[in-house]
Protein backbone atom coordinates (compact mmCIF):
# COMPACT_ATOMS: atom_id res chain seq x y z
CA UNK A 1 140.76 102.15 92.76
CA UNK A 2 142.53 104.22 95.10
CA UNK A 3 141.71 104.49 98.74
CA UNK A 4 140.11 107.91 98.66
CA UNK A 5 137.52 106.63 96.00
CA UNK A 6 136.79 103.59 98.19
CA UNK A 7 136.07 105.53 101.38
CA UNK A 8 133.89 108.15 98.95
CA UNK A 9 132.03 104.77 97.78
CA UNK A 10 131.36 103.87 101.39
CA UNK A 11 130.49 107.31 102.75
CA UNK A 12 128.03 107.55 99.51
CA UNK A 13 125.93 104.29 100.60
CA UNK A 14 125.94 105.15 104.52
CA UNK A 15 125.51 108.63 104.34
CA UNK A 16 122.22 107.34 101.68
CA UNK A 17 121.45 104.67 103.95
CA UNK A 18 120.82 106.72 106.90
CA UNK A 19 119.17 109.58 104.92
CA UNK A 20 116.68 107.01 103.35
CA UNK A 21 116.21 105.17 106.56
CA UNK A 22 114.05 108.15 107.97
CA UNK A 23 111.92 108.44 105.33
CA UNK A 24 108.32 107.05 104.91
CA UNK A 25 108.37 104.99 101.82
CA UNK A 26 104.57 105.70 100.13
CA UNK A 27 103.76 101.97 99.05
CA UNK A 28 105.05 100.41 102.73
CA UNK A 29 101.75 101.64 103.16
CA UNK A 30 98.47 99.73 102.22
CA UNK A 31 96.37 102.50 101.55
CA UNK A 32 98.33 104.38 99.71
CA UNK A 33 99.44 102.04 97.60
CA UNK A 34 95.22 100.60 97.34
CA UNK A 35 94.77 104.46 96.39
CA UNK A 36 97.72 104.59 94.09
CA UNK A 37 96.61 101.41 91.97
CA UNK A 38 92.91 102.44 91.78
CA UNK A 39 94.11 105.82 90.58
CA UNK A 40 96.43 103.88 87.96
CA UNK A 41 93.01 101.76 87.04
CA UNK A 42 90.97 104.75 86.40
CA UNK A 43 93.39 106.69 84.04
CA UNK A 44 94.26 103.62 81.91
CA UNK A 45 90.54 102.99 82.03
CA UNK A 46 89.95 106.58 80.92
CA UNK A 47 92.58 106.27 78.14
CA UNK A 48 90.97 103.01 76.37
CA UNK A 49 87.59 104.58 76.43
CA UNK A 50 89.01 107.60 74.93
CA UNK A 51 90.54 105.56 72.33
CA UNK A 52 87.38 103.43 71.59
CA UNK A 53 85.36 106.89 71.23
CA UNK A 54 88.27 107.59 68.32
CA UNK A 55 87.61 104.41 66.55
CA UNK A 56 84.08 104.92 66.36
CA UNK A 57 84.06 108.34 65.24
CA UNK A 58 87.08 106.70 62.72
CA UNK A 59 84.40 104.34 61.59
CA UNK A 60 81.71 106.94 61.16
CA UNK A 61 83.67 109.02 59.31
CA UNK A 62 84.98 106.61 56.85
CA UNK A 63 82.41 104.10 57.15
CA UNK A 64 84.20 101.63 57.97
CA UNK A 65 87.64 100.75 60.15
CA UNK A 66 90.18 97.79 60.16
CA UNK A 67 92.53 96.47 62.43
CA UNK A 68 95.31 97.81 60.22
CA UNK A 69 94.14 100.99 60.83
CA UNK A 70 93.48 100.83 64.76
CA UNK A 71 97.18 99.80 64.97
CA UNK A 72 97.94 102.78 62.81
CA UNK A 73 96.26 105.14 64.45
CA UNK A 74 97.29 104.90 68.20
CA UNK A 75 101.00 102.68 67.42
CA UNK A 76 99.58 99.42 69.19
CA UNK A 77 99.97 96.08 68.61
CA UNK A 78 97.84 94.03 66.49
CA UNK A 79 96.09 92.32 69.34
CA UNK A 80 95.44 95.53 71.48
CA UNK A 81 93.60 96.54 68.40
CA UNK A 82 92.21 93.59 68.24
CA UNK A 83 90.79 93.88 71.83
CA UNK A 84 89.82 97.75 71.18
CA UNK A 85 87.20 96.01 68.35
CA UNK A 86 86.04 93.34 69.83
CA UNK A 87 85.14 95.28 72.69
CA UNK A 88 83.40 97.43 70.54
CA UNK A 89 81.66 94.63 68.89
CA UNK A 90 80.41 93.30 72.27
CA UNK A 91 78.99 96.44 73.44
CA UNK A 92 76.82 96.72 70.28
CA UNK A 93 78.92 99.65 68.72
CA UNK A 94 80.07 98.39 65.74
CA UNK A 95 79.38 94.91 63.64
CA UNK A 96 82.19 92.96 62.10
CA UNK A 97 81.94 91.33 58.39
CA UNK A 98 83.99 88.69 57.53
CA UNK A 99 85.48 85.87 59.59
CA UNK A 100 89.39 86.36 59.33
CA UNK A 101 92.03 87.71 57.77
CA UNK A 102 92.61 90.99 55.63
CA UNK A 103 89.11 90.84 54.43
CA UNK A 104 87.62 91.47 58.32
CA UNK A 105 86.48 95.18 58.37
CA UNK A 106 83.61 96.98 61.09
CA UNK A 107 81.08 99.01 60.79
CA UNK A 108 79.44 101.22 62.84
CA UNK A 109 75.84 100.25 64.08
């Protein structure tokens, strides 16, 4: 390295130090990082609802759904799918034959 790229190296982090220094960093504050979270919570909220609507039309319009085709659908993992249904399941939205395995399909109610 040759002294002029060492001094432009040092000049780089001090001149960014000082400029940075100044500034109000958003989530040194508590409330705007309380607001930023709950904002976070409601849009990831928003997107598994939206997804869950999808399934259950899915499962209207073909009668029935599988986990296969949850993952399929949105790119997920098996057990996000997984979760999607059984969420489903609990709130009374669609009913689950079989136990385990390939042969586990839902229905809608």
């Amino acid at each position: 390295m040759t002294p002029f790229s060492i001094f432009v190296l040092i000049a780089t982090f001090v001149l960014g130090y000082f400029l940075g220094k100044g500034r109000r960093m958003p989530f040194n504050d508590p409330d705007l990082a309380h607001e930023a979270r709950e904002l976070g919570q409601r849009a990831v909220h928003k997107r598994i609802e939206k997804r869950k609507a999808r399934i259950l039309e899915r499962a209207r319009q073909y009668g029935e759904v599988t986990n296969d085709a949850v993952e399929d659908l949105f790119c997920i993992s098996d057990s996000t799918a997984r979760n999607y249904l059984n969420e489903l399941e609990a709130e009374g939205k669609l009913e689950q034959h079989g136990e385990a395995g390939r042969s586990v399909f839902y229905t809608p109610r």
